[in-house]
N, C-alpha and C. Protein backbone atom coordinates (compact mmCIF):
# COMPACT_ATOMS: atom_id res chain seq x y z
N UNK A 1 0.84 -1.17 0.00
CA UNK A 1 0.00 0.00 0.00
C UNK A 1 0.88 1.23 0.00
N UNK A 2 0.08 2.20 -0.95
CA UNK A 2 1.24 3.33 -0.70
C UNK A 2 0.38 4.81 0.12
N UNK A 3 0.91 5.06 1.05
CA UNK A 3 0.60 6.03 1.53
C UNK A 3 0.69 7.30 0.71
N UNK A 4 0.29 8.82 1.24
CA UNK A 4 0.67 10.17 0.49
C UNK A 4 0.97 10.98 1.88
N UNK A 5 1.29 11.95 1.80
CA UNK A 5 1.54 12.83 2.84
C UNK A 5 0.36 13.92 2.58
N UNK A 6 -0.11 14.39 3.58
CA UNK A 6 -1.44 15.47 3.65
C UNK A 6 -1.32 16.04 4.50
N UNK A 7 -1.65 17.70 4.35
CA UNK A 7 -1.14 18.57 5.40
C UNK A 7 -3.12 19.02 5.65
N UNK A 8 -3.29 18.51 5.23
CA UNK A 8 -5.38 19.00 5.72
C UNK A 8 -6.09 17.91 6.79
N UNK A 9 -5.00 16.54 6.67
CA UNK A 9 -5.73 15.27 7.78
C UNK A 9 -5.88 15.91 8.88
N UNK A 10 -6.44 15.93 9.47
CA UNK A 10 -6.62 16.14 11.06
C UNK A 10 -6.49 15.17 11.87
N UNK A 11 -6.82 13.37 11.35
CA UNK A 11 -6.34 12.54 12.65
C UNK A 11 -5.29 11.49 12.31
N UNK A 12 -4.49 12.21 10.80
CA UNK A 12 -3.55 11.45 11.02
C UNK A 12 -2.49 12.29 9.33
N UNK A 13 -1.44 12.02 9.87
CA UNK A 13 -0.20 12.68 8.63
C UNK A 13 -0.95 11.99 7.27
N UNK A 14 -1.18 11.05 7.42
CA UNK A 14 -1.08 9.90 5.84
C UNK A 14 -2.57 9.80 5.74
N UNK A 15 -2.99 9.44 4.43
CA UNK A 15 -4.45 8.79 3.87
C UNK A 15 -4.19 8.21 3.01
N UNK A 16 -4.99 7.19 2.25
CA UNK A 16 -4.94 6.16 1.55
C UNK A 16 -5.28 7.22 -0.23
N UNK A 17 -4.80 7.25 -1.04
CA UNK A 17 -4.78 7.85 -2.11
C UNK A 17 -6.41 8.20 -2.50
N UNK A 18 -7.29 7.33 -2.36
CA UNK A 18 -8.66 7.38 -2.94
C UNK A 18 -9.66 8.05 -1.79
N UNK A 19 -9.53 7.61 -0.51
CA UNK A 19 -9.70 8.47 0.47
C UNK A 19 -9.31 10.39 0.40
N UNK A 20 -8.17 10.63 0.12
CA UNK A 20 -7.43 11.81 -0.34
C UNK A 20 -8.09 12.47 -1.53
N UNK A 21 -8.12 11.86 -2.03
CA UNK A 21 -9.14 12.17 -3.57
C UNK A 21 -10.59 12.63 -3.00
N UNK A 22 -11.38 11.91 -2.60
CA UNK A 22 -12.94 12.37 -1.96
C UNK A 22 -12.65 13.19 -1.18
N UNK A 23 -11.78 13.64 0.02
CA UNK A 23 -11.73 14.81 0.69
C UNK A 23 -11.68 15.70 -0.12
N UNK A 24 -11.00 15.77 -1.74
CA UNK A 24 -10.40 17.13 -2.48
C UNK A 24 -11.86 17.21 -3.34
N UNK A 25 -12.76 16.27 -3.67
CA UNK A 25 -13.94 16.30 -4.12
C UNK A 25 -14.85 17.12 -3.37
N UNK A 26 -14.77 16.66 -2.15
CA UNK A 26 -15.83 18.07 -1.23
C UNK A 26 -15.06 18.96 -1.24
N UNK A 27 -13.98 19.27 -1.20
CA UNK A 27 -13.44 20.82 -0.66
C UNK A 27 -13.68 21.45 -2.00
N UNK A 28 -13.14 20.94 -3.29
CA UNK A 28 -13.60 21.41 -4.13
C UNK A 28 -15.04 21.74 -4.67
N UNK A 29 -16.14 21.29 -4.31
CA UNK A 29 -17.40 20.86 -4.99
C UNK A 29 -17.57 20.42 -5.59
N UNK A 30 -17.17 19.29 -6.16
CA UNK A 30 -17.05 18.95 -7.49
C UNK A 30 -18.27 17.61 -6.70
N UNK A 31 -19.41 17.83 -6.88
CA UNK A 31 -20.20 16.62 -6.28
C UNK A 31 -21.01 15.72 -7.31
N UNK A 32 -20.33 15.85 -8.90
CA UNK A 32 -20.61 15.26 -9.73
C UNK A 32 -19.59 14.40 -9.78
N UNK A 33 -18.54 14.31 -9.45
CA UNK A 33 -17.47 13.28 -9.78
C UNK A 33 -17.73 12.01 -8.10
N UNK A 34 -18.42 12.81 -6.90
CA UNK A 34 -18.58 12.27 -5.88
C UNK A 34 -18.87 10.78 -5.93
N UNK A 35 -19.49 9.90 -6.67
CA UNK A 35 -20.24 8.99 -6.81
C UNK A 35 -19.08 7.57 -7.19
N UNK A 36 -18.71 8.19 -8.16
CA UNK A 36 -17.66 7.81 -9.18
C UNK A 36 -16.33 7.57 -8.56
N UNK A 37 -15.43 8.43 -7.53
CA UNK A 37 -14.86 8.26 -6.91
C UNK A 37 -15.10 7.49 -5.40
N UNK A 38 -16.21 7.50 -4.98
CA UNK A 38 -16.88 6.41 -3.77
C UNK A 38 -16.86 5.17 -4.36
N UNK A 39 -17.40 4.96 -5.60
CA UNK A 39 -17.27 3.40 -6.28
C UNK A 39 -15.84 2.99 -6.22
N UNK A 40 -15.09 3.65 -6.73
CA UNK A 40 -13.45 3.47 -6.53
C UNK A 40 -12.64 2.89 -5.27
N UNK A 41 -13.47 3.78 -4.48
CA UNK A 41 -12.76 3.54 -3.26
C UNK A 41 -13.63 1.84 -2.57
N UNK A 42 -14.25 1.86 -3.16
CA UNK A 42 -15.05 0.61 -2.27
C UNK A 42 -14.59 -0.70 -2.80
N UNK A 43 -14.02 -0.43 -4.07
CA UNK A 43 -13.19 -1.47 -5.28
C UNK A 43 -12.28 -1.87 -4.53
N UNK A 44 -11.54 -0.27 -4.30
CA UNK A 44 -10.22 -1.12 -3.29
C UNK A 44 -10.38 -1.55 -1.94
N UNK A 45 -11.26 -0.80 -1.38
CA UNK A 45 -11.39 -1.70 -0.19
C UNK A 45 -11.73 -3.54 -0.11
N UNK A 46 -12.40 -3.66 -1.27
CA UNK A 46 -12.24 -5.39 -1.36
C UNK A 46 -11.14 -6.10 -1.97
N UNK A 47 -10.90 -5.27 -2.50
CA UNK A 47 -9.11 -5.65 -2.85
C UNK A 47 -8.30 -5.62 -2.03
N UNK A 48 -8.38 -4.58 -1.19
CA UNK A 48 -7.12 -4.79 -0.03
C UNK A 48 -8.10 -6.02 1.34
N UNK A 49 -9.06 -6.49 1.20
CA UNK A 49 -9.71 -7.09 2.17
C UNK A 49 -8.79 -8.47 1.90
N UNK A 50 -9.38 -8.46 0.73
CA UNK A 50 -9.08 -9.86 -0.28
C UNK A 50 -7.65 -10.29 0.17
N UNK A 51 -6.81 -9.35 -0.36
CA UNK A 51 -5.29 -8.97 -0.20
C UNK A 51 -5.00 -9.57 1.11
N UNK A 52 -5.57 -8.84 2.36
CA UNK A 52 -4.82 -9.07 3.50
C UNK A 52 -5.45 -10.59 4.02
N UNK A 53 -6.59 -11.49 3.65
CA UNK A 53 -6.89 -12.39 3.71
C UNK A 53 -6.35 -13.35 2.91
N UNK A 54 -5.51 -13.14 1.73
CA UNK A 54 -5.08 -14.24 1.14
C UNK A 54 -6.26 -15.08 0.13
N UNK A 55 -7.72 -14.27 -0.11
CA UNK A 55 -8.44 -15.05 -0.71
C UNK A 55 -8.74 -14.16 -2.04
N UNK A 56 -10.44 -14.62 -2.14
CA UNK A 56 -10.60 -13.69 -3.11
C UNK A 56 -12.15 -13.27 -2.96
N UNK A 57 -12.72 -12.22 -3.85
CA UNK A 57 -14.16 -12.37 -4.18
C UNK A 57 -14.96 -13.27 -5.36
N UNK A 58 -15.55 -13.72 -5.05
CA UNK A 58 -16.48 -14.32 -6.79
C UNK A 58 -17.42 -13.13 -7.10
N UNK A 59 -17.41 -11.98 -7.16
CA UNK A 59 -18.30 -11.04 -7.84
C UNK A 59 -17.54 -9.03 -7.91
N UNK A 60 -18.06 -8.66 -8.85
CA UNK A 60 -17.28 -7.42 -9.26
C UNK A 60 -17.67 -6.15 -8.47
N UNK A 61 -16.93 -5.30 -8.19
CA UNK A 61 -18.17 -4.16 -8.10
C UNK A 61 -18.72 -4.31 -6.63
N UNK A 62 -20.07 -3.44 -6.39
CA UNK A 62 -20.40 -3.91 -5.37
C UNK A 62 -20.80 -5.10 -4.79
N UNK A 63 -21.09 -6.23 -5.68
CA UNK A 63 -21.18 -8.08 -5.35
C UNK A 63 -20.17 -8.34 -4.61
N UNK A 64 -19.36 -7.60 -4.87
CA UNK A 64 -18.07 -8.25 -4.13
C UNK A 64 -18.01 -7.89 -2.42
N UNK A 65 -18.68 -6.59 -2.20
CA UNK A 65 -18.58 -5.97 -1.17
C UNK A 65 -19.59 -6.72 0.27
N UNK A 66 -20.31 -7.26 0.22
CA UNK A 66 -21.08 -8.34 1.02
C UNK A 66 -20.30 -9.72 0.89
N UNK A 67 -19.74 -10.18 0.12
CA UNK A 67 -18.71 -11.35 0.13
C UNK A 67 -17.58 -11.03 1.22
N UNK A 68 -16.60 -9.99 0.89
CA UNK A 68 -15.67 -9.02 1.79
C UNK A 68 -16.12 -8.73 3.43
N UNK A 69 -17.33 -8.58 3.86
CA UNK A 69 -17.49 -8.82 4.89
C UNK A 69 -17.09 -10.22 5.93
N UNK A 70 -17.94 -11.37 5.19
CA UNK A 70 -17.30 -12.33 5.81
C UNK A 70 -15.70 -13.18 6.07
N UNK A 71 -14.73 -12.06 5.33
CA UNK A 71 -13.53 -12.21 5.73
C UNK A 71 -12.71 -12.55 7.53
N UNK A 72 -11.74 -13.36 7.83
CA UNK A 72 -11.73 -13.16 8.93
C UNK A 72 -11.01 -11.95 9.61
N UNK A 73 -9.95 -11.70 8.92
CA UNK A 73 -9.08 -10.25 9.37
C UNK A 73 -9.72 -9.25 8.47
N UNK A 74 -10.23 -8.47 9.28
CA UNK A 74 -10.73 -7.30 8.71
C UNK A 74 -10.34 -6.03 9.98
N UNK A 75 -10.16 -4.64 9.09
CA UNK A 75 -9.55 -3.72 9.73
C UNK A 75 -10.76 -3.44 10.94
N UNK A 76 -10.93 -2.49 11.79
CA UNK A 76 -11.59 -2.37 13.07
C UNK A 76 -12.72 -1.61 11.94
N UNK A 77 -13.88 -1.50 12.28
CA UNK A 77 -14.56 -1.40 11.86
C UNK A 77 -15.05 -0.81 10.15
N UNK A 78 -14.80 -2.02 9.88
CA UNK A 78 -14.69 -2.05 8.15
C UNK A 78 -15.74 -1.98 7.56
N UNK A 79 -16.63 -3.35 8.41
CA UNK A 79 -18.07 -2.93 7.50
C UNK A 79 -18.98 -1.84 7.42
N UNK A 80 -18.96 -1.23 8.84
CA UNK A 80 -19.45 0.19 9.29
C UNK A 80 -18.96 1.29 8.40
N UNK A 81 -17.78 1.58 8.42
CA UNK A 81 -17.22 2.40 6.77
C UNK A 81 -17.75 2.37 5.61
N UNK A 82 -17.72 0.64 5.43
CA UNK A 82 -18.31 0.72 3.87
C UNK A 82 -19.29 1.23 3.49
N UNK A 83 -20.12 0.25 4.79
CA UNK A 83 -21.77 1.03 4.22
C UNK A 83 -22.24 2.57 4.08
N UNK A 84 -21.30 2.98 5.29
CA UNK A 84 -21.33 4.45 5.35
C UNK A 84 -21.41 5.11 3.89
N UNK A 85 -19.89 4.56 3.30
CA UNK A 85 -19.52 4.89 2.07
C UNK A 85 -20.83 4.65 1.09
N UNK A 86 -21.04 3.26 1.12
CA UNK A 86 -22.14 2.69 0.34
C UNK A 86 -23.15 3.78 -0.07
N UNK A 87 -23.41 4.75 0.95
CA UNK A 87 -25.27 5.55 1.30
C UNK A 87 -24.90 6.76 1.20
């Protein structure tokens, strides 16, 4: 994973690149690209789920994202994020 450096985080130096991106989406307004970049980020979150489990998903997109739950190592409250993200 590659971190970035951000001088706007407030609870932490580093964010995850796609995370970083949606913060610059609201500050900017740009709330047409909002949607588009949330799908992104939810891609990788089952990718890095997948990743740190050693398995995989059988479905693309959001299919994949209810599969990704039942992982056993998952970060501290992962599914709570997503859905957040999800809505």
């Amino acid at each position: 994973m590659e971190f970035h450096r951000t001088e706007s985080s407030q609870n932490t130096r580093y964010s995850y690149e796609g995370l970083g991106r949606l913060k610059s989406i609201e500050i900017k307004g740009r709330a047409y690209e909002k949607y588009l970049c949330v799908a992104e980020v939810l891609i990788e979150f089952v990718l890095l789920a997948a990743l740190f489990n050693r398995g995989f998903v059988s479905h693309d997109y959001h299919g994949g994202l209810p599969k990704s739950f039942k992982f056993n190592h998952l970060p501290e409250d992962y599914e709570k994020a997503t859905r957040m993200l999800m809505n």
